[in-house]
C-alpha atoms as a PDB file:
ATOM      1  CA  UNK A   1      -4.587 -50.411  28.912  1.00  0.00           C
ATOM      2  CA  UNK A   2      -4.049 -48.714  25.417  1.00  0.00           C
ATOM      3  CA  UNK A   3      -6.067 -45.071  24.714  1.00  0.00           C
ATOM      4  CA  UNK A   4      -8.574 -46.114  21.922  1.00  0.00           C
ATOM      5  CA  UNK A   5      -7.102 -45.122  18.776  1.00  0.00           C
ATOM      6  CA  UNK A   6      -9.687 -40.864  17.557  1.00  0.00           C
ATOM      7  CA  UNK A   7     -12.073 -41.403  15.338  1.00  0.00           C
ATOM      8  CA  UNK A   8     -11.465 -40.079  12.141  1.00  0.00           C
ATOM      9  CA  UNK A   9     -14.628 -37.919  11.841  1.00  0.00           C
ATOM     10  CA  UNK A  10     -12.798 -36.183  15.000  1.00  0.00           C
ATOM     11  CA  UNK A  11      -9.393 -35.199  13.833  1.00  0.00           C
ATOM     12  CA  UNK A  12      -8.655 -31.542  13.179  1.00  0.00           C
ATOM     13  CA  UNK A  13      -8.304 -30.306   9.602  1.00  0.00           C
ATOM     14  CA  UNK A  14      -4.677 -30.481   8.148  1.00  0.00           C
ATOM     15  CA  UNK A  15      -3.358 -27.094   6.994  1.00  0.00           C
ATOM     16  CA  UNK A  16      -1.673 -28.069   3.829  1.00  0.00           C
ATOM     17  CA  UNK A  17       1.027 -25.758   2.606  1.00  0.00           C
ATOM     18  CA  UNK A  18      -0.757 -25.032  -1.274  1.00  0.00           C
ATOM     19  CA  UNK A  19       1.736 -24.669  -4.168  1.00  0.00           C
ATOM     20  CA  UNK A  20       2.926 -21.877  -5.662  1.00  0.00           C
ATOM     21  CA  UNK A  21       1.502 -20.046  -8.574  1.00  0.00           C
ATOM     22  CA  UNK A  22       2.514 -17.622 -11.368  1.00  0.00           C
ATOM     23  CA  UNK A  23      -1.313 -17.199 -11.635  1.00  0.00           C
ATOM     24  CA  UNK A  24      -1.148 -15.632  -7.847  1.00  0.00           C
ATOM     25  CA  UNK A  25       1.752 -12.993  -8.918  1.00  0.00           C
ATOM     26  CA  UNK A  26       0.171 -12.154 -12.315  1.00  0.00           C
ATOM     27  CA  UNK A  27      -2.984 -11.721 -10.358  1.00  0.00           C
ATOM     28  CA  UNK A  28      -1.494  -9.287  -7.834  1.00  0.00           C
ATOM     29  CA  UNK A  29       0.281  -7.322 -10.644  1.00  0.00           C
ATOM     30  CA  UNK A  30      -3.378  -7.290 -12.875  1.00  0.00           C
ATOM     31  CA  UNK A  31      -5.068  -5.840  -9.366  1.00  0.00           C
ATOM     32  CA  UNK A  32      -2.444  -3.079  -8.519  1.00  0.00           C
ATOM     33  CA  UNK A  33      -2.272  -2.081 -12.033  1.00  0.00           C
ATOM     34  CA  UNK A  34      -6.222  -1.385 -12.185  1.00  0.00           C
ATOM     35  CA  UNK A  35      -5.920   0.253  -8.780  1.00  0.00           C
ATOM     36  CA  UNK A  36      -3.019   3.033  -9.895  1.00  0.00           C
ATOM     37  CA  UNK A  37      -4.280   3.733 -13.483  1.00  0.00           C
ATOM     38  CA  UNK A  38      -7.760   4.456 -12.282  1.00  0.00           C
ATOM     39  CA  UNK A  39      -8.245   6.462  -9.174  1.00  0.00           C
ATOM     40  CA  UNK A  40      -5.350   5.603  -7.350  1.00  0.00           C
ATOM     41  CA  UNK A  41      -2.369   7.901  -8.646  1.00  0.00           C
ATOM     42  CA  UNK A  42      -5.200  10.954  -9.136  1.00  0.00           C
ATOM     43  CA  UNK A  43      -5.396  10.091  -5.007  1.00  0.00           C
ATOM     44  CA  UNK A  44      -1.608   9.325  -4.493  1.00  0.00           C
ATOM     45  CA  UNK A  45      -0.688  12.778  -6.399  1.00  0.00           C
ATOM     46  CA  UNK A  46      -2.767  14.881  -4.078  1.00  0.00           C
ATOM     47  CA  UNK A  47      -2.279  13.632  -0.728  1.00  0.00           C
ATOM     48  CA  UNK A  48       1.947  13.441  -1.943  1.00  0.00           C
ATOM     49  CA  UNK A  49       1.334  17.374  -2.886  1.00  0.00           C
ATOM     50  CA  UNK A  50      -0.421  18.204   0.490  1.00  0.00           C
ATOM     51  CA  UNK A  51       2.220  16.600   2.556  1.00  0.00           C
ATOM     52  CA  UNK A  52       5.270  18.259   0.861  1.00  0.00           C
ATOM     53  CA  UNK A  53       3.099  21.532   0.668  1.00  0.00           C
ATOM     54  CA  UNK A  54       1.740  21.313   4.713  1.00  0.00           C
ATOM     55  CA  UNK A  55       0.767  24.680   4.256  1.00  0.00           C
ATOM     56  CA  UNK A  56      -1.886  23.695   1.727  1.00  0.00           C
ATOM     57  CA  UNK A  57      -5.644  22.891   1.950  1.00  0.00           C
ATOM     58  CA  UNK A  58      -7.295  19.874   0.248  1.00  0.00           C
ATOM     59  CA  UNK A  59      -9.067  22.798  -2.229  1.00  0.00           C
ATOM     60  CA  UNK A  60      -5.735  24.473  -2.146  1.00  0.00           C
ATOM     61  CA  UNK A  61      -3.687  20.970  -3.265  1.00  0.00           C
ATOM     62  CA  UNK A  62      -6.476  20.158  -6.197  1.00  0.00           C
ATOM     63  CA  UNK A  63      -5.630  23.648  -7.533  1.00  0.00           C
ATOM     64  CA  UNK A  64      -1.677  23.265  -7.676  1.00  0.00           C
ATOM     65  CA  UNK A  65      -2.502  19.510  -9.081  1.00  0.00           C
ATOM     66  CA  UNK A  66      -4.520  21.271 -12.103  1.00  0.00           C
ATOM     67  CA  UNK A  67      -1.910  24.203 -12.542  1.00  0.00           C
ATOM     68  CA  UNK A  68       0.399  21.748 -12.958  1.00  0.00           C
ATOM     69  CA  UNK A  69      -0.955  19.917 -15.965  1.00  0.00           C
ATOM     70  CA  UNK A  70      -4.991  20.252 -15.530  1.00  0.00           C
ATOM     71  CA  UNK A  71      -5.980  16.606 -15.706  1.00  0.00           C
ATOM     72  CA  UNK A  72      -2.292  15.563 -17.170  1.00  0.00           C
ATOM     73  CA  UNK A  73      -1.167  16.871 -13.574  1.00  0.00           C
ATOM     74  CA  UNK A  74      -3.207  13.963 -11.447  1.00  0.00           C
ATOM     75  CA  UNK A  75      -1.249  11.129 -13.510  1.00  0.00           C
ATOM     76  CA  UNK A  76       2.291  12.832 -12.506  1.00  0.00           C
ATOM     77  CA  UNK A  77       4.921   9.647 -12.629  1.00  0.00           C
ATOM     78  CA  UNK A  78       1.842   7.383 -13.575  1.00  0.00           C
ATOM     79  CA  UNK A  79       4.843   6.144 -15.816  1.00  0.00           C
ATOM     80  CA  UNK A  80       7.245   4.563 -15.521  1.00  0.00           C
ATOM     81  CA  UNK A  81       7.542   4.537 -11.723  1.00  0.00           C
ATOM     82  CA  UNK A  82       3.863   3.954 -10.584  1.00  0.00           C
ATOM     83  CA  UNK A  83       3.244   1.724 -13.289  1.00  0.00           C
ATOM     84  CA  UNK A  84       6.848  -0.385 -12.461  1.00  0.00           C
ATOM     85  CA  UNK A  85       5.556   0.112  -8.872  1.00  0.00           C
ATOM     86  CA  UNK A  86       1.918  -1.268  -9.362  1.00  0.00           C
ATOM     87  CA  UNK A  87       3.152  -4.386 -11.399  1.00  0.00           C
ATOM     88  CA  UNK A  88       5.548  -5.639  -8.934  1.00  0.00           C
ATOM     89  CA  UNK A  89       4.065  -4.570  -5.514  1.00  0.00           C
ATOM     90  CA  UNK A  90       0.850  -6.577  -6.105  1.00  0.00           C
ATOM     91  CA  UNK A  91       2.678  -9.636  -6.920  1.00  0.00           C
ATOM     92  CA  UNK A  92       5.280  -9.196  -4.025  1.00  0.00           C
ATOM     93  CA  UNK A  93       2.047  -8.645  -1.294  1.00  0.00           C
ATOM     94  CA  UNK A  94       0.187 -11.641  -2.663  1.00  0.00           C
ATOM     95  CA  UNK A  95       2.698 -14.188  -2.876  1.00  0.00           C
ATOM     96  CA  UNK A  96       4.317 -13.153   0.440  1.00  0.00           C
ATOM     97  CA  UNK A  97       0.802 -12.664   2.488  1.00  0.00           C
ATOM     98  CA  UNK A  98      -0.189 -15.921   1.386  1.00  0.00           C
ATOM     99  CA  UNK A  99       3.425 -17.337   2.556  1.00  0.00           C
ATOM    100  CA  UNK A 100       3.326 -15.943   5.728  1.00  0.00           C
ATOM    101  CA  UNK A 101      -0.751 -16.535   6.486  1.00  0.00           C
ATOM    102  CA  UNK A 102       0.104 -20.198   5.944  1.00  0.00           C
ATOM    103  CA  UNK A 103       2.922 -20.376   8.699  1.00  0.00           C
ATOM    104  CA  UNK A 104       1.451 -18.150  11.211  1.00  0.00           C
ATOM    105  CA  UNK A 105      -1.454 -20.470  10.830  1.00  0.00           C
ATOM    106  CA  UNK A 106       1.286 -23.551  11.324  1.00  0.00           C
ATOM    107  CA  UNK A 107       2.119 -22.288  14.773  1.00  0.00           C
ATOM    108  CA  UNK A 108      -1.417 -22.045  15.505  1.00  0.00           C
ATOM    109  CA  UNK A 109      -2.415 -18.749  14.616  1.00  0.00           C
ATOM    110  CA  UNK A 110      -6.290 -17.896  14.034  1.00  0.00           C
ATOM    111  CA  UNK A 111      -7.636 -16.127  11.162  1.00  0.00           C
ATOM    112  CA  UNK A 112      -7.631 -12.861  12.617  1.00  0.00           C
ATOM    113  CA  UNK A 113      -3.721 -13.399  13.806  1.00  0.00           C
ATOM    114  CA  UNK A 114      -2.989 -14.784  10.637  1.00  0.00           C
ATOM    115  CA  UNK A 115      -4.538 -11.920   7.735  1.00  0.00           C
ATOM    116  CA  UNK A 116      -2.513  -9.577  10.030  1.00  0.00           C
ATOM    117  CA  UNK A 117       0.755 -11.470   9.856  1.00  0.00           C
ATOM    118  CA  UNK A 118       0.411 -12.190   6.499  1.00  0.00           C
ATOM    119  CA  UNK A 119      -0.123  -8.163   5.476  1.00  0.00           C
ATOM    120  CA  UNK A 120       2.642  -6.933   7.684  1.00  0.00           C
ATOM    121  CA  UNK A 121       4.820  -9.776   5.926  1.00  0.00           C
ATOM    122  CA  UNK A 122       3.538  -8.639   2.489  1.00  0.00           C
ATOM    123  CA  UNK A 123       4.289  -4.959   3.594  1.00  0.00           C
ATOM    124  CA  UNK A 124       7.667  -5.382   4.401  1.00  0.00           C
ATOM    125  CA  UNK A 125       8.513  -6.546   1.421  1.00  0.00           C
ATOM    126  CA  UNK A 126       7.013  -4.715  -1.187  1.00  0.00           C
ATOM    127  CA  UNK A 127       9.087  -2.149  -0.087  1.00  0.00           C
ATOM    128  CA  UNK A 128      12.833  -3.123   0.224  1.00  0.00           C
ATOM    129  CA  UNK A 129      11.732  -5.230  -3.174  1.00  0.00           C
ATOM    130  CA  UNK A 130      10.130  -2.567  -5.170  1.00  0.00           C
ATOM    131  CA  UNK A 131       8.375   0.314  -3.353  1.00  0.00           C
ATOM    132  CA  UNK A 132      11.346   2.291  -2.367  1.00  0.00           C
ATOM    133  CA  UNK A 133      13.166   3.383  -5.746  1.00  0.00           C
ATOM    134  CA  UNK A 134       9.578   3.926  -7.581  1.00  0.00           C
ATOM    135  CA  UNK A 135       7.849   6.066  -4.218  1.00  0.00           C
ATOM    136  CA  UNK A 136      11.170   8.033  -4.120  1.00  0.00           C
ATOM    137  CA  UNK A 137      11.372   8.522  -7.953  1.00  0.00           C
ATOM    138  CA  UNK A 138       7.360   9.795  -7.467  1.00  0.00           C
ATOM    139  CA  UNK A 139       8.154  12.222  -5.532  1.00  0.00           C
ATOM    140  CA  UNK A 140      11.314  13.590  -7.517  1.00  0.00           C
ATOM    141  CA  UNK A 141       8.506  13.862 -10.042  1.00  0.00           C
ATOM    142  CA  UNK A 142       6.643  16.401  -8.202  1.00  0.00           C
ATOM    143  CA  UNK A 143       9.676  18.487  -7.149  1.00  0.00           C
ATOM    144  CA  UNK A 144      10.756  18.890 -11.102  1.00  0.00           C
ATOM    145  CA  UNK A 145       7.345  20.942 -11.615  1.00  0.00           C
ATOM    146  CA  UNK A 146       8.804  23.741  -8.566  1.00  0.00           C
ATOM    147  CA  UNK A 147      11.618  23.559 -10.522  1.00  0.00           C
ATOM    148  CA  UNK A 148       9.487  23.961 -13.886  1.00  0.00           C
ATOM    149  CA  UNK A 149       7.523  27.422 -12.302  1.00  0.00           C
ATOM    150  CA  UNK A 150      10.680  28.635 -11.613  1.00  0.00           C
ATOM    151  CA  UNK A 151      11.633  29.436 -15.542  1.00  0.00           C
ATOM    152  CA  UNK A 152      13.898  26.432 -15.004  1.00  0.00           C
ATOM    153  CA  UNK A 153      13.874  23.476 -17.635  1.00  0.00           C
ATOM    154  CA  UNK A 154      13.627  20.088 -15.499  1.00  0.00           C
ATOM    155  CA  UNK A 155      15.455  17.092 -17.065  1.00  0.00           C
ATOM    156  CA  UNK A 156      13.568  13.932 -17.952  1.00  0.00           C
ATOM    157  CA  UNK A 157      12.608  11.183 -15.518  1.00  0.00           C
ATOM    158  CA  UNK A 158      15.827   8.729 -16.446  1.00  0.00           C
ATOM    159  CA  UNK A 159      18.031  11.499 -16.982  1.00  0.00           C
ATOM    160  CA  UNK A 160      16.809  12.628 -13.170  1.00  0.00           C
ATOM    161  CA  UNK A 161      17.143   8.815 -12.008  1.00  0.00           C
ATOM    162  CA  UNK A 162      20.752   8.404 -13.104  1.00  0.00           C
ATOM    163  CA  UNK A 163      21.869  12.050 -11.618  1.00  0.00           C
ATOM    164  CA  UNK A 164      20.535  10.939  -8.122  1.00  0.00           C
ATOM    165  CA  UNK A 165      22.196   7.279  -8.884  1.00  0.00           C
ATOM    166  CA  UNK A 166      25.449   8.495  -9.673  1.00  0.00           C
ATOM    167  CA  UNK A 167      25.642  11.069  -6.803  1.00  0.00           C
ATOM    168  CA  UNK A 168      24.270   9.150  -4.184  1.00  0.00           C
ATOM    169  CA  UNK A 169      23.762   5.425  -5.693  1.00  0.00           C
ATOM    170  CA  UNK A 170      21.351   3.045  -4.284  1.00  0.00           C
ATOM    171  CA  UNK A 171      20.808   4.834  -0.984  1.00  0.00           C
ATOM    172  CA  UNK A 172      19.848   8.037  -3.098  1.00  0.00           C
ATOM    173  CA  UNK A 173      17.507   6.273  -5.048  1.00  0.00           C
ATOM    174  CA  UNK A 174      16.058   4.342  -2.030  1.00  0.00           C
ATOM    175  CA  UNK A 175      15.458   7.249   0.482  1.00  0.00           C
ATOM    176  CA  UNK A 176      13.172   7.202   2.671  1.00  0.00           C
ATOM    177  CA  UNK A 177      12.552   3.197   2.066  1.00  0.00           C
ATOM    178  CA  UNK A 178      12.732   2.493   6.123  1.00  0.00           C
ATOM    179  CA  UNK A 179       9.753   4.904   6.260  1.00  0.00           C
ATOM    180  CA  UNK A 180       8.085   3.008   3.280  1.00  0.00           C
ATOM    181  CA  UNK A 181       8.404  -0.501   5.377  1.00  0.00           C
ATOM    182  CA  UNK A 182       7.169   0.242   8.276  1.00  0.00           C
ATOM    183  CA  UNK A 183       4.400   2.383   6.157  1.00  0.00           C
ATOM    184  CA  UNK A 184       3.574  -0.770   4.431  1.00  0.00           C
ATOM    185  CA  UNK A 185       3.264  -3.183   7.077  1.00  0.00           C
ATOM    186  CA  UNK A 186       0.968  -0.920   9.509  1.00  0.00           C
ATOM    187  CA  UNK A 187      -0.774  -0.185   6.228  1.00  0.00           C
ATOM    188  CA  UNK A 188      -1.314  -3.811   4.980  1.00  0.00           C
ATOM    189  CA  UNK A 189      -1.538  -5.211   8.677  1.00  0.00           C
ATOM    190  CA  UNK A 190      -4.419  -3.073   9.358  1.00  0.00           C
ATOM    191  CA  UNK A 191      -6.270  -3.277   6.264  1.00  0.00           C
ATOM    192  CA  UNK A 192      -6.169  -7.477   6.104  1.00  0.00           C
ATOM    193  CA  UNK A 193      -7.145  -7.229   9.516  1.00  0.00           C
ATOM    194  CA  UNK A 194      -9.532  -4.588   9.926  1.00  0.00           C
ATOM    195  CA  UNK A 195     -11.445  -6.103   6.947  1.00  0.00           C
ATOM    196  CA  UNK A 196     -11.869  -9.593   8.401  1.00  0.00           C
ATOM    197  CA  UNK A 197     -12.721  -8.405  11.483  1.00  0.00           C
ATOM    198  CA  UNK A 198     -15.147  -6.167   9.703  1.00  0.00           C
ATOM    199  CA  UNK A 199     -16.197  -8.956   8.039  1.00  0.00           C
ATOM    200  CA  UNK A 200     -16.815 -10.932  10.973  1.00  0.00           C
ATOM    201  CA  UNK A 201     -19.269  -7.481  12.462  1.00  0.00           C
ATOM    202  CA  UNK A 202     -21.024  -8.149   9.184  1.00  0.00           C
ATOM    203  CA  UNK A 203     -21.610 -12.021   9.336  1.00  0.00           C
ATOM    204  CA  UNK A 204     -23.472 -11.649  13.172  1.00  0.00           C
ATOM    205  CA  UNK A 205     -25.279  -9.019  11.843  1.00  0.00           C
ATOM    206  CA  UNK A 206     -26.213 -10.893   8.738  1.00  0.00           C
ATOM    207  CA  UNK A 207     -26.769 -13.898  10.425  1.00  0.00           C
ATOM    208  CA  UNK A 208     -23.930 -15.842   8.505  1.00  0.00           C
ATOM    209  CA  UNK A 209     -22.122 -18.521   9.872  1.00  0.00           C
ATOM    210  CA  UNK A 210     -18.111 -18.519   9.954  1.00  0.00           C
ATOM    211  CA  UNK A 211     -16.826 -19.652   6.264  1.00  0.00           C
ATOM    212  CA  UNK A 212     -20.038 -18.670   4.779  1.00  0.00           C
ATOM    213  CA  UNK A 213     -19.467 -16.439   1.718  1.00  0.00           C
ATOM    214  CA  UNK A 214     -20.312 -12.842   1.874  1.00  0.00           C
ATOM    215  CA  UNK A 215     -22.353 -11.340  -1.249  1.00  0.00           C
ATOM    216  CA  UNK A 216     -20.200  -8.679  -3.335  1.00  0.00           C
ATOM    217  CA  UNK A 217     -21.774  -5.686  -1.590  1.00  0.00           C
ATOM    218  CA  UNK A 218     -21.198  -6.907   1.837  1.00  0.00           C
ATOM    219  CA  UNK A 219     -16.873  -7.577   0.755  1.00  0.00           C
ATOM    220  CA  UNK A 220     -16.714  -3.776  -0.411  1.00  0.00           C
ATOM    221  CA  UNK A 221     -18.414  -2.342   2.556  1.00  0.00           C
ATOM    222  CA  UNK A 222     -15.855  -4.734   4.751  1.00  0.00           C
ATOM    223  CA  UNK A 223     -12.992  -3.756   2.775  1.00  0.00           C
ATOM    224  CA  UNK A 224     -13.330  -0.325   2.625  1.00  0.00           C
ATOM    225  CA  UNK A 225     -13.715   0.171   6.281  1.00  0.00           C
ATOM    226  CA  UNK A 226     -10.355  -1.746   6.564  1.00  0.00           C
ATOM    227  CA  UNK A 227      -9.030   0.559   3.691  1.00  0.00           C
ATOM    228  CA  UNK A 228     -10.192   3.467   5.346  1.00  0.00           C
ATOM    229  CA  UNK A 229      -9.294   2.837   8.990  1.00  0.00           C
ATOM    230  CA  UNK A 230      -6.023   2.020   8.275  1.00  0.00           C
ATOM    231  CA  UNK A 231      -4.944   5.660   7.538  1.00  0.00           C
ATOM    232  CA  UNK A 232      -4.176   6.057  11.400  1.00  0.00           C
ATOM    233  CA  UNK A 233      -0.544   5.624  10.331  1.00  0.00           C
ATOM    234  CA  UNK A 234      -0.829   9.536   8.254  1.00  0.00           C
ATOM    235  CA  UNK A 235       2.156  10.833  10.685  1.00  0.00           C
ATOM    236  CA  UNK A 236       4.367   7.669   9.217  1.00  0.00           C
ATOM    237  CA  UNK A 237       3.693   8.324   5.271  1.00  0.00           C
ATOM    238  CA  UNK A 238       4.339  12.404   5.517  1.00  0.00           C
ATOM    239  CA  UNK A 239       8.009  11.852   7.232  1.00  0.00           C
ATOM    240  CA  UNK A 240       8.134   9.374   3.974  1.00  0.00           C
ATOM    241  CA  UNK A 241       7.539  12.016   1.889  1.00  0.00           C
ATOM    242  CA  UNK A 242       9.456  14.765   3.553  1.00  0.00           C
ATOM    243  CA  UNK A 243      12.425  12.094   3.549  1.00  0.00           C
ATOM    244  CA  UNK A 244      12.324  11.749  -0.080  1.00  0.00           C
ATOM    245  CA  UNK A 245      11.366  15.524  -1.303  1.00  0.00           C
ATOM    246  CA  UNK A 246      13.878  17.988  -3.225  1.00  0.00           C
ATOM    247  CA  UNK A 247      12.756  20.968  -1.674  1.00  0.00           C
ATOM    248  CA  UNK A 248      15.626  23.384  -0.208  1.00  0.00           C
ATOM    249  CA  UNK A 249      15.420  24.120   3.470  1.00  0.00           C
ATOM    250  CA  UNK A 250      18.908  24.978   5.824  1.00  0.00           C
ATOM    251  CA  UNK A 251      16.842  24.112   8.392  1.00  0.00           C
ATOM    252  CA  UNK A 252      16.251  20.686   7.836  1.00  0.00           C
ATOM    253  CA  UNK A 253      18.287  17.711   9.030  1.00  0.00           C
ATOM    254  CA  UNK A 254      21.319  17.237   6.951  1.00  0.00           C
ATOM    255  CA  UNK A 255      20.756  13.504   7.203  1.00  0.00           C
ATOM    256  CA  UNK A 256      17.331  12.381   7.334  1.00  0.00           C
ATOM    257  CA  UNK A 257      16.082   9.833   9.689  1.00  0.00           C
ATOM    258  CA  UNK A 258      12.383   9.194  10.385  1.00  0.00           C
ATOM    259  CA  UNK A 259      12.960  10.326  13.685  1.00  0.00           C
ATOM    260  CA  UNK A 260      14.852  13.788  13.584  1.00  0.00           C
ATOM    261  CA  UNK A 261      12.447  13.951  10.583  1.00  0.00           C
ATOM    262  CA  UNK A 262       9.851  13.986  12.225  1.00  0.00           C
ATOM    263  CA  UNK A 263      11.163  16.121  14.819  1.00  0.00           C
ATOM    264  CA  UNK A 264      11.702  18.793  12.010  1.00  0.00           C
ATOM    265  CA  UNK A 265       7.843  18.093  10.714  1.00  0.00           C
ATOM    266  CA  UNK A 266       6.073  19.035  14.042  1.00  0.00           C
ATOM    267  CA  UNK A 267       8.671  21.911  14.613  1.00  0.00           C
ATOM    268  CA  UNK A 268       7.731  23.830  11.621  1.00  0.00           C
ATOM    269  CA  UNK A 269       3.970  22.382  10.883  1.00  0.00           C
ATOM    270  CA  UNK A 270       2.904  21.136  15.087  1.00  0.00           C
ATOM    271  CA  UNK A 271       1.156  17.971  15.030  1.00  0.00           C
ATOM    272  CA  UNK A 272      -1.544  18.928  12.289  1.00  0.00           C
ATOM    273  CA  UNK A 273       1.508  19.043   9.742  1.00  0.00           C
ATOM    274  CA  UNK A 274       1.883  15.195  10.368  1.00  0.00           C
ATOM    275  CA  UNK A 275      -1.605  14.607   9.199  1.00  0.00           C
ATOM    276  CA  UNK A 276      -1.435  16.214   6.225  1.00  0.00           C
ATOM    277  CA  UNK A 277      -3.060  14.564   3.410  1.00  0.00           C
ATOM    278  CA  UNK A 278      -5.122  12.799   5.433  1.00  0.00           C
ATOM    279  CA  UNK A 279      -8.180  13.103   3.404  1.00  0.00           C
ATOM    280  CA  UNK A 280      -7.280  12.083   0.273  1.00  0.00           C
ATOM    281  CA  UNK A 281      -5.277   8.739   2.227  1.00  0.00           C
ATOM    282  CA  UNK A 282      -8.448   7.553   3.525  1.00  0.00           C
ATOM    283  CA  UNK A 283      -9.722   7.893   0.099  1.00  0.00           C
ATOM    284  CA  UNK A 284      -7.065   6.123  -1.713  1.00  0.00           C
ATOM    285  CA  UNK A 285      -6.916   3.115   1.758  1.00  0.00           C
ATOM    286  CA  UNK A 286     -10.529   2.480   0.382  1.00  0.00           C
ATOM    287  CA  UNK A 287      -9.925   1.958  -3.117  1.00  0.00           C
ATOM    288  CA  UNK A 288      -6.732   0.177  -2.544  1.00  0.00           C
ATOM    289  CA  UNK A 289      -8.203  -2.201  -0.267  1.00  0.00           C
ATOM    290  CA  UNK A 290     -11.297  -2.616  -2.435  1.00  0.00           C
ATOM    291  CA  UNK A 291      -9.608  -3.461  -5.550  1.00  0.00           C
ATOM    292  CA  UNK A 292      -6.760  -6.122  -3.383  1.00  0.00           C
ATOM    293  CA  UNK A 293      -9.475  -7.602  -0.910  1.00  0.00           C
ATOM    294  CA  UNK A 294     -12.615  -7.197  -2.238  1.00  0.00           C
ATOM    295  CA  UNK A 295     -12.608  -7.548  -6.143  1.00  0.00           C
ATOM    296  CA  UNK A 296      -9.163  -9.767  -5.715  1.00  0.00           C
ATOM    297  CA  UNK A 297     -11.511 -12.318  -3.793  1.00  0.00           C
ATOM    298  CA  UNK A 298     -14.392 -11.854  -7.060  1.00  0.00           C
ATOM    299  CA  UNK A 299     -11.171 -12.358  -9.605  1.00  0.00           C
ATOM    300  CA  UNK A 300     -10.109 -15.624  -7.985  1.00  0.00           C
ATOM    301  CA  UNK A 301     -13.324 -16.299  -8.085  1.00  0.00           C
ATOM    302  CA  UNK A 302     -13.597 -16.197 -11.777  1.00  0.00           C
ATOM    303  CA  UNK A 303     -10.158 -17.446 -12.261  1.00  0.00           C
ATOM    304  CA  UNK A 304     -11.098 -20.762 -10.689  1.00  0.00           C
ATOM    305  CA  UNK A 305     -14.232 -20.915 -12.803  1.00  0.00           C
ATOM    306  CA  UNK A 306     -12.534 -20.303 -15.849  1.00  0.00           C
ATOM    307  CA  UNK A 307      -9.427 -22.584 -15.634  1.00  0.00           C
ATOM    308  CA  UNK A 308     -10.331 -25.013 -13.265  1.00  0.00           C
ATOM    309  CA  UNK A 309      -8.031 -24.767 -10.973  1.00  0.00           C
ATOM    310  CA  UNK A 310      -7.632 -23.666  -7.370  1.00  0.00           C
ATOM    311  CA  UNK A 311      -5.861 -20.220  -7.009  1.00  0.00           C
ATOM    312  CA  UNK A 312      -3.698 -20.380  -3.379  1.00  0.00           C
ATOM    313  CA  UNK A 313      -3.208 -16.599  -2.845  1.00  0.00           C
ATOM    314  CA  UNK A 314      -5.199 -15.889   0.053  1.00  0.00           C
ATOM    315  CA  UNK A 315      -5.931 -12.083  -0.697  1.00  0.00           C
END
């Protein structure tokens, strides 16, 4: 005898692959680009400057910041590079994290499985798309002001740009970029997932049920514990930085890898020189992670309201 045919009421909801937007890229551009020009690139300046200068406080890093350009000095390679950064990162993370959410949900992934997937996705390629050239380029940036206290003259940003491209062509202005992926996808994995898991803590202890809508307040406080958590990685983003600096040292590895880089790091610094910086990461994991989770949720929000149509990105 023939099964009886489910009821309908009973079958499970179909995940429907959602098309794809230029509203979700322009959104991820608008978000980054708020992030940097506000407090993110005062952030990204100092903890860059305490982890090429290990020898450096936090108090210590603030004063070689101002002495470098008082308030000028926190917005070092704001432009082009972080602003080039910023407006193609945000895009990249969106439209890929949503991409990637959506399959690992395919093969059955939960929510939890799936934010994670979908921000180590994201991570990976913001940075062999965009994040390499621009962090590298950053960091040049701060190595032209030694140059500057030294009497010397330092040549402009695309005048530096083309020297390392014709020297060393794309690999020169990429270094470090293997560093920068598997920064980005601990540091994206952890913050999607972190969050929703905070937001989960937040929902028992609210009362909420699963899918009910958390209140503004309760989205920051979830996303900056993601933000700020995910700084465990510290160790990954000062090889990154040693990788790409200028600085002159015989003793360092001819050829940099992340490992023998790292080797070199602890050598001369021990394992506090791999967490330096720190600070001013946690700081700058919060606002990140505020202004992509938290008010990118709000601004799809609004976006909905005010065109009428569904916006797919999922972060």
């Amino acid at each position: 005898m023939a099964a009886a045919a489910p009821l309908a009421g009973a079958e499970p909801t179909k995940l429907e692959k959602k098309p794809i937007k230029f509203s979700n890229l322009l959104l991820g551009a608008g978000l980054n680009m708020f992030e940097v020009t506000t407090l993110g690139q005062p952030l990204e300046v100092v903890k860059t400057t305490m982890a090429a200068n290990r020898q450096d406080s936090f108090a210590g890093a603030l004063s070689r910041v101002w002495a470098r350009g008082g308030v000028l000095g926190y917005y070092q390679g704001l432009i082009p590079w972080a602003w080039i950064e910023a407006s193609t990162k945000g895009a990249v993370l969106l439209f890929v994290a949503s991409e990637a959410e959506y399959y690992a949900k395919s093969f059955g992934a939960s929510d939890f499985v799936g934010g994670i997937s979908g921000g180590m996705a994201g991570g990976v390629a913001q940075a062999y798309a965009t994040m390499g050239f621009c962090t590298c380029m950053k960091t040049v940036e701060i190595t032209k002001h030694k140059i500057a206290a030294k009497g010397v003259k330092p040549p402009g940003t695309f005048e530096t740009f083309m020297d390392i491209y014709r020297k060393e062509g794309i690999k020169g202005i990429n270094k470090g970029v293997n560093a920068v992926a598997i920064r980005q996808t601990t540091n994206w994995g952890s913050r999607f997932g972190l969050s929703r898991l905070a937001e989960q803590g937040i929902r028992r202890v609210t009362g909420k049920e699963e899918g009910q809508k958390l209140s503004g307040g309760e989205k920051v406080l979830a996303s900056g514990l993601g933000g700020g958590l995910s700084a465990w990685n510290q160790p990954i983003e000062v090889i990154r930085v040693e990788m790409q600096s200028k600085k002159e040292d015989p003793n360092r590895p001819k050829k940099m890898t992340v490992g023998n880089t790292a080797r070199y790091i602890y050598d001369t610094s021990g394992l506090k020189g791999l967490y330096r910086g720190v600070t001013p990461r946690i700081g700058l994991g919060v606002w990140q992670t505020i202004c992509m989770v938290a008010l990118g949720d709000m601004a799809k929000e609004a976006v909905e309201k005010l065109t009428g149509q569904a916006v797919t990105a999922k972060h």
